[in-house]
N, C-alpha and C. Protein backbone atom coordinates (compact mmCIF):
# COMPACT_ATOMS: atom_id res chain seq x y z
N UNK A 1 -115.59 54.48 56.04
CA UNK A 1 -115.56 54.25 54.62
C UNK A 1 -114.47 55.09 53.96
N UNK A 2 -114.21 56.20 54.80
CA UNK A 2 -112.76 57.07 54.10
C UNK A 2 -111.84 56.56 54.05
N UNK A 3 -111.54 55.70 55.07
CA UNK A 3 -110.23 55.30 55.26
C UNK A 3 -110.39 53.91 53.52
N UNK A 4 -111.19 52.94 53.51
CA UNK A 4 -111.63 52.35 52.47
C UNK A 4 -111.26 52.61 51.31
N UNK A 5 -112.00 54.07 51.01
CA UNK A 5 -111.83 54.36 49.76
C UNK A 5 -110.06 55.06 49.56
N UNK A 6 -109.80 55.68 50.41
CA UNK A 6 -108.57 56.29 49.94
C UNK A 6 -107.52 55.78 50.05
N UNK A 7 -107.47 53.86 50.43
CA UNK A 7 -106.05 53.54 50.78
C UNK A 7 -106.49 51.93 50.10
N UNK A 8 -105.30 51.32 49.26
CA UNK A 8 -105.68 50.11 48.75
C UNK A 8 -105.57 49.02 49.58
N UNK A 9 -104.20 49.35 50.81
CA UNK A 9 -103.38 48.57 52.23
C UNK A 9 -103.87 49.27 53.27
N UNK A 10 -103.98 48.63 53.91
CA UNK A 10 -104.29 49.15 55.49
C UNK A 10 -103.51 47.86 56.31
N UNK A 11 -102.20 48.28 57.21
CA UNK A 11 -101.68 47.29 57.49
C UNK A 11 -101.74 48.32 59.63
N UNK A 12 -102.26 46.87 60.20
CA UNK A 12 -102.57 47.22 61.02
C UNK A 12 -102.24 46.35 62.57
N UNK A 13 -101.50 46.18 63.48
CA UNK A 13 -101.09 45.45 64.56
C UNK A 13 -102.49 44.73 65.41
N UNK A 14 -101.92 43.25 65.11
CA UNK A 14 -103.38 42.84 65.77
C UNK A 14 -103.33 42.65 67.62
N UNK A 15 -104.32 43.41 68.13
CA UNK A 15 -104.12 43.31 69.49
C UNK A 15 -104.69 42.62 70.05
N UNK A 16 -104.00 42.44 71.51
CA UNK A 16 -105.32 41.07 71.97
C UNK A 16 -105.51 42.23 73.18
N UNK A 17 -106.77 42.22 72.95
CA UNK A 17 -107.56 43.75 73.80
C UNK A 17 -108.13 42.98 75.47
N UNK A 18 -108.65 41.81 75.27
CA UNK A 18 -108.55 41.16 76.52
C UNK A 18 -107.35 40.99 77.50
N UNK A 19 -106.35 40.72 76.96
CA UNK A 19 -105.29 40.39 77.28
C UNK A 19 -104.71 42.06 78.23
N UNK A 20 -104.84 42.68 77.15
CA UNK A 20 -104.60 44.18 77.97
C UNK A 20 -105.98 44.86 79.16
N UNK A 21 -106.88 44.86 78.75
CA UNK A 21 -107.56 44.88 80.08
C UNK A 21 -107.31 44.34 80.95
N UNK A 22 -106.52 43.26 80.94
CA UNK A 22 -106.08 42.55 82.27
C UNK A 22 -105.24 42.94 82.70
N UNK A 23 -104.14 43.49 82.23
CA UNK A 23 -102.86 43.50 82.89
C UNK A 23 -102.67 44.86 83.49
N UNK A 24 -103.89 45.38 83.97
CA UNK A 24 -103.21 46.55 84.46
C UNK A 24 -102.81 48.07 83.90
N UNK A 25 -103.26 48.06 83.25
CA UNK A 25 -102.58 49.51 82.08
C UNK A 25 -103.72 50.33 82.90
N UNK A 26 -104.91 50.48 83.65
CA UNK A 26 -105.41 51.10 83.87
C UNK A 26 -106.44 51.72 83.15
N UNK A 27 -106.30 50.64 82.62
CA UNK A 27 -107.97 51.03 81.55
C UNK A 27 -109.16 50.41 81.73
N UNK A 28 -108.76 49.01 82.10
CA UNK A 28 -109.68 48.26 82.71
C UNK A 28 -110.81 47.58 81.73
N UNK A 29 -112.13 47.53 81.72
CA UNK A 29 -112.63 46.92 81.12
C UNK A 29 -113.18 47.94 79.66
N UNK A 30 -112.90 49.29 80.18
CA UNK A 30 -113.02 50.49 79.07
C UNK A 30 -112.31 49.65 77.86
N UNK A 31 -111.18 49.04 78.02
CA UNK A 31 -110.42 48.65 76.83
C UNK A 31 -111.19 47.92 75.64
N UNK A 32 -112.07 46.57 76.45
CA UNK A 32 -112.98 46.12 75.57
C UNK A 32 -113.65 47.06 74.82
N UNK A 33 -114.24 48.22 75.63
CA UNK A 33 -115.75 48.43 75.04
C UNK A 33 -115.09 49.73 74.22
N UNK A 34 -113.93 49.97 73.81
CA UNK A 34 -113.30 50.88 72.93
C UNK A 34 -113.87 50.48 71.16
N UNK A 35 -114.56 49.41 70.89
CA UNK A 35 -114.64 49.03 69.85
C UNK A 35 -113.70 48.48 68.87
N UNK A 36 -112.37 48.63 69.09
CA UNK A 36 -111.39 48.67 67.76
C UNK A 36 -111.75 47.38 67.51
N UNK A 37 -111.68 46.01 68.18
CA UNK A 37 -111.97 45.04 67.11
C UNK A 37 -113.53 44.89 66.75
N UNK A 38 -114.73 45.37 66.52
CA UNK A 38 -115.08 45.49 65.78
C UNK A 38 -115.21 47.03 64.26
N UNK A 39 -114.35 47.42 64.93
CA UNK A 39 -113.71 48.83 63.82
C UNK A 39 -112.80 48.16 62.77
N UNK A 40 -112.31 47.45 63.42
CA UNK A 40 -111.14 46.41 62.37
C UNK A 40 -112.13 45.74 61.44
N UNK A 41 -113.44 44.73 62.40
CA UNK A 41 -113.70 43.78 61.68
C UNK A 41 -114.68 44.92 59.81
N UNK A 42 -115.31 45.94 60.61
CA UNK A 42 -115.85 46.86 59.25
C UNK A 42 -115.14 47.28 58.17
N UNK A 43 -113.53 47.65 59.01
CA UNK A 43 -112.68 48.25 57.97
C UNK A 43 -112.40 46.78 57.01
N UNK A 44 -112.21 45.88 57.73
CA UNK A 44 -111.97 44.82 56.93
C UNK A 44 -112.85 44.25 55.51
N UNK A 45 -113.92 44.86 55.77
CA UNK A 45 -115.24 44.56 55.37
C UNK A 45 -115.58 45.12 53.52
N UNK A 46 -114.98 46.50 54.36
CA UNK A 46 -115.48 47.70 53.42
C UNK A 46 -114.34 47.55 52.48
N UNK A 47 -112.80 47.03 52.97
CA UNK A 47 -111.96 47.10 51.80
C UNK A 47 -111.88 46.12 51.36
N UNK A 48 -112.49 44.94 51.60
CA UNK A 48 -112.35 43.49 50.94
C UNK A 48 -113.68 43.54 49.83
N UNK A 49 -114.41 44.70 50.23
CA UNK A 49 -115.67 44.88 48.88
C UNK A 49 -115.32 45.91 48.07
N UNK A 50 -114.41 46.61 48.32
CA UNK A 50 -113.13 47.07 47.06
C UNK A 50 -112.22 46.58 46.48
N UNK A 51 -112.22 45.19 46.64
CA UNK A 51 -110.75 44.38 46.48
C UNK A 51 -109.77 45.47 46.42
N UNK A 52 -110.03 45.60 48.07
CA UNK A 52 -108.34 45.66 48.57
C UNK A 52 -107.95 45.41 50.34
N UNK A 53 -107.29 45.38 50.78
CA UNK A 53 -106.52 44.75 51.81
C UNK A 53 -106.37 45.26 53.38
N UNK A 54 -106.88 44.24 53.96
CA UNK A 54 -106.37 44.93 55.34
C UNK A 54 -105.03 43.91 56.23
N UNK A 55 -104.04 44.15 56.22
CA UNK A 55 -102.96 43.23 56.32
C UNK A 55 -103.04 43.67 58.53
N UNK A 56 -102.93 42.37 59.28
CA UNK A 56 -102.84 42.08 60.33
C UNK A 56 -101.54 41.67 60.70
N UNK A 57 -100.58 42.45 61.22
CA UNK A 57 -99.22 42.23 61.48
C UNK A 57 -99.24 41.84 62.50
N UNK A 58 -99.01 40.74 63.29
CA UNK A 58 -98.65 39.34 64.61
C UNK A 58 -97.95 40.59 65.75
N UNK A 59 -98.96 40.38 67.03
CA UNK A 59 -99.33 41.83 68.14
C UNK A 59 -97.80 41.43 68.70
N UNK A 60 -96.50 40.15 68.68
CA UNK A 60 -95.42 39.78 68.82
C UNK A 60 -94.81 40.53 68.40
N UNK A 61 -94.88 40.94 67.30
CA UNK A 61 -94.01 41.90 66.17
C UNK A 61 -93.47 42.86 66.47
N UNK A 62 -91.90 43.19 67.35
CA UNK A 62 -91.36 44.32 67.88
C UNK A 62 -91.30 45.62 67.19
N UNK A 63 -92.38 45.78 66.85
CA UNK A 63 -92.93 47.61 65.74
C UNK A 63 -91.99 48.54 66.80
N UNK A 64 -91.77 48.63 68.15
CA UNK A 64 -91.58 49.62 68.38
C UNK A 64 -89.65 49.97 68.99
N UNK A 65 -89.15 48.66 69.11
CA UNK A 65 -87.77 48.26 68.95
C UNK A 65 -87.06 48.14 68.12
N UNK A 66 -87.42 49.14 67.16
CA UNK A 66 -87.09 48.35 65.97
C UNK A 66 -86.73 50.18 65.09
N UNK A 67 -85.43 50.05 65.00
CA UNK A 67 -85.18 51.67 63.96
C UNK A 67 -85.34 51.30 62.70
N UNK A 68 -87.04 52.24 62.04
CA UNK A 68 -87.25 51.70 61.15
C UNK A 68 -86.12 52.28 59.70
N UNK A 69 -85.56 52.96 60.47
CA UNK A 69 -83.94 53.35 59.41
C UNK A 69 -83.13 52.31 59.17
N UNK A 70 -82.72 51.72 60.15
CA UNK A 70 -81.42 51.39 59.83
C UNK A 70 -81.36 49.96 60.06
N UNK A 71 -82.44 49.11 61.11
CA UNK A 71 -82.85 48.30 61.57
C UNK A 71 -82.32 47.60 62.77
N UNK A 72 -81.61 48.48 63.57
CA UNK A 72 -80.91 48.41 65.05
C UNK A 72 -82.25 47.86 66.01
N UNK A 73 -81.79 47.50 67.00
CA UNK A 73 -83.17 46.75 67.85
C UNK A 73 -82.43 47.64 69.41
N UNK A 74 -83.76 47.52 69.65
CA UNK A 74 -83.53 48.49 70.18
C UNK A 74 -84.45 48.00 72.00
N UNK A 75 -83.92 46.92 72.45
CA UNK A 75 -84.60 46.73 73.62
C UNK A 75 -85.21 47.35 74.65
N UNK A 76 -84.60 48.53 75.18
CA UNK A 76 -84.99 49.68 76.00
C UNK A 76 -86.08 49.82 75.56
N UNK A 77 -86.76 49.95 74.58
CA UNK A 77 -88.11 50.64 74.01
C UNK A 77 -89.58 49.73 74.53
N UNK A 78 -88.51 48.81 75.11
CA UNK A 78 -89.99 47.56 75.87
C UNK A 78 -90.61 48.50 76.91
N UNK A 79 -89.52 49.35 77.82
CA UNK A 79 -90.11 50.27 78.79
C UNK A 79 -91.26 51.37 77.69
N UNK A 80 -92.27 51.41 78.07
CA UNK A 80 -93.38 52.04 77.90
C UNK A 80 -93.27 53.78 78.14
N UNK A 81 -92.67 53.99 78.77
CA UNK A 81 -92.46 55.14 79.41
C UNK A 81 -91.51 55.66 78.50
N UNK A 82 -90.58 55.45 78.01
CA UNK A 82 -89.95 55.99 76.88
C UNK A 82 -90.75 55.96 75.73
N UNK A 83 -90.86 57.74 75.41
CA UNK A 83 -91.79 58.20 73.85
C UNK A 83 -90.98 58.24 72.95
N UNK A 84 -89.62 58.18 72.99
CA UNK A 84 -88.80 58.90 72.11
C UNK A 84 -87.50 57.67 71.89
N UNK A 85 -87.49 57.32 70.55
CA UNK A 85 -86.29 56.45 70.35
C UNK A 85 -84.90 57.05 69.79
N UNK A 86 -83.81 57.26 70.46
CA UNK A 86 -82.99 57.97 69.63
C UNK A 86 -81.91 56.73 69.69
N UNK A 87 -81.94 56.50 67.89
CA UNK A 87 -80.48 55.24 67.45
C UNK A 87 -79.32 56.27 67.17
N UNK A 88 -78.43 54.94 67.08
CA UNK A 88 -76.73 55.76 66.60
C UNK A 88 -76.71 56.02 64.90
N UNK A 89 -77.84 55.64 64.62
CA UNK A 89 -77.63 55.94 63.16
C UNK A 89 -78.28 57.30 62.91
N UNK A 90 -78.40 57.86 63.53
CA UNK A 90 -79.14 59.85 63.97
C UNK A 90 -80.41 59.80 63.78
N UNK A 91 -81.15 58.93 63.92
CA UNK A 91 -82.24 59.26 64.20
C UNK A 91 -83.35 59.33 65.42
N UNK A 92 -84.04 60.29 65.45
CA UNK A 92 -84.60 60.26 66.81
C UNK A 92 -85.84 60.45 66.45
N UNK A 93 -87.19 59.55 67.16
CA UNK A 93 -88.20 59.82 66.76
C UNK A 93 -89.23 59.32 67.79
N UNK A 94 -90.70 59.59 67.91
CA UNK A 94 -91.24 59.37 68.56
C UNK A 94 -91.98 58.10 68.56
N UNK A 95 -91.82 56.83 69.58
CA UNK A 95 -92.11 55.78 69.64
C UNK A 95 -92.84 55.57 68.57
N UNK A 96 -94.27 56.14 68.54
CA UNK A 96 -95.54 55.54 68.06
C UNK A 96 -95.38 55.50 66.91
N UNK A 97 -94.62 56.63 66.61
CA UNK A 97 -94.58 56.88 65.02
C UNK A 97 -93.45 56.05 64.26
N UNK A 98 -92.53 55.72 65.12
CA UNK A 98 -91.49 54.33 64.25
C UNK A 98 -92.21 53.30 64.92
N UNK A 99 -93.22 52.95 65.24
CA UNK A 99 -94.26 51.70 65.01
C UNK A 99 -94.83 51.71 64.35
N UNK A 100 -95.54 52.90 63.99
CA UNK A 100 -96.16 53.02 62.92
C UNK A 100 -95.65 52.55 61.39
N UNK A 101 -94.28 53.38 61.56
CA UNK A 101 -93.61 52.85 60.17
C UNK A 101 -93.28 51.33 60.13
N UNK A 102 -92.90 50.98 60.96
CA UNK A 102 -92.59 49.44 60.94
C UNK A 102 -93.60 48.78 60.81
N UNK A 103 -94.82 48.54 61.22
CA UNK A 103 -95.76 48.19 61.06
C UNK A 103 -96.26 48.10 59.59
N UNK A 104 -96.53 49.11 58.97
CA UNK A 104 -96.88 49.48 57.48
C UNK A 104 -95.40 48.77 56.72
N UNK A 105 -94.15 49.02 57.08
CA UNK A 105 -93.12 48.05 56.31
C UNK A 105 -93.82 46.37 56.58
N UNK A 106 -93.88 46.31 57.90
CA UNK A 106 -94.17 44.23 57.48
C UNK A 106 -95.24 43.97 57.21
N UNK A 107 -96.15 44.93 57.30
CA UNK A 107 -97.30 44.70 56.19
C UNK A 107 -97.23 44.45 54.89
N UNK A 108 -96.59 45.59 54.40
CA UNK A 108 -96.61 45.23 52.80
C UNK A 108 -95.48 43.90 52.56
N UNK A 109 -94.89 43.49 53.76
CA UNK A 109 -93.71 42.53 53.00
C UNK A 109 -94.56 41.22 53.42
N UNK A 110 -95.42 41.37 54.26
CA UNK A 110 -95.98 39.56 53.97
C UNK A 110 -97.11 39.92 52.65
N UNK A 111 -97.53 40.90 52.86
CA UNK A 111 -98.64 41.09 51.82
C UNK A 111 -98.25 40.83 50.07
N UNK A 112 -96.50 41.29 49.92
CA UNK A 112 -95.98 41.00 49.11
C UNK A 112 -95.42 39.10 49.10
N UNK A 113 -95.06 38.68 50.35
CA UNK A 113 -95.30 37.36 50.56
C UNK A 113 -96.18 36.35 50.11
N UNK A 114 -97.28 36.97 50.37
CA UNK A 114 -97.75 36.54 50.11
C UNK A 114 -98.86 36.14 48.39
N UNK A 115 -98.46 37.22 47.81
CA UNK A 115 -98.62 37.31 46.09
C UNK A 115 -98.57 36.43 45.30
């Protein structure tokens, strides 16, 4: 409910969690029983009875190839094993966290799309 009350957007990458239990990541069927899609479906819940938003950005969506500076693409970053993206435009940062930002950018731009 914190997250609810203190944010009007919640823009969030939709995963297909079956899909990854399968392939090997070594998580196995733990992946299902992690809960997030039904954590999604509550958060969804709790901010749509605040009128406000939980935006689902398409699990396609290269969040992590992507310099959320400058907007260079950045293919290498498909390898998993690289934490750290460093572009020619000087920035260097840690994978998750320029997914993160990218993520929250095409959120608000379909969300604004959609208006």
């Amino acid at each position: 409910a914190e997250i609810a009350n203190r944010y009007d957007v919640v823009c969030v990458e939709s995963l297909d969690m079956k899909s990854m239990a399968n392939r090997g990541f070594g998580n196995g069927k733990a992946t299902l029983d992690n809960g997030y899609g039904m954590f999604l479906s509550m958060l969804e819940y709790k901010l749509s009875d605040r009128n406000k938003y939980l935006v689902k950005v398409d699990k396609w969506y290269p969040s992590s190839q992507i310099c959320h500076c400058c907007g260079a693409l950045h293919p290498e970053m498909k390898d998993l094993s690289i934490r750290k993206m460093t572009c020619d435009c000087g920035l260097t940062i840690g994978r998750d966290q320029n997914a993160a930002i990218n993520i929250l950018n095409e959120g608000l731009r379909l969300l604004a799309g959609a208006a």
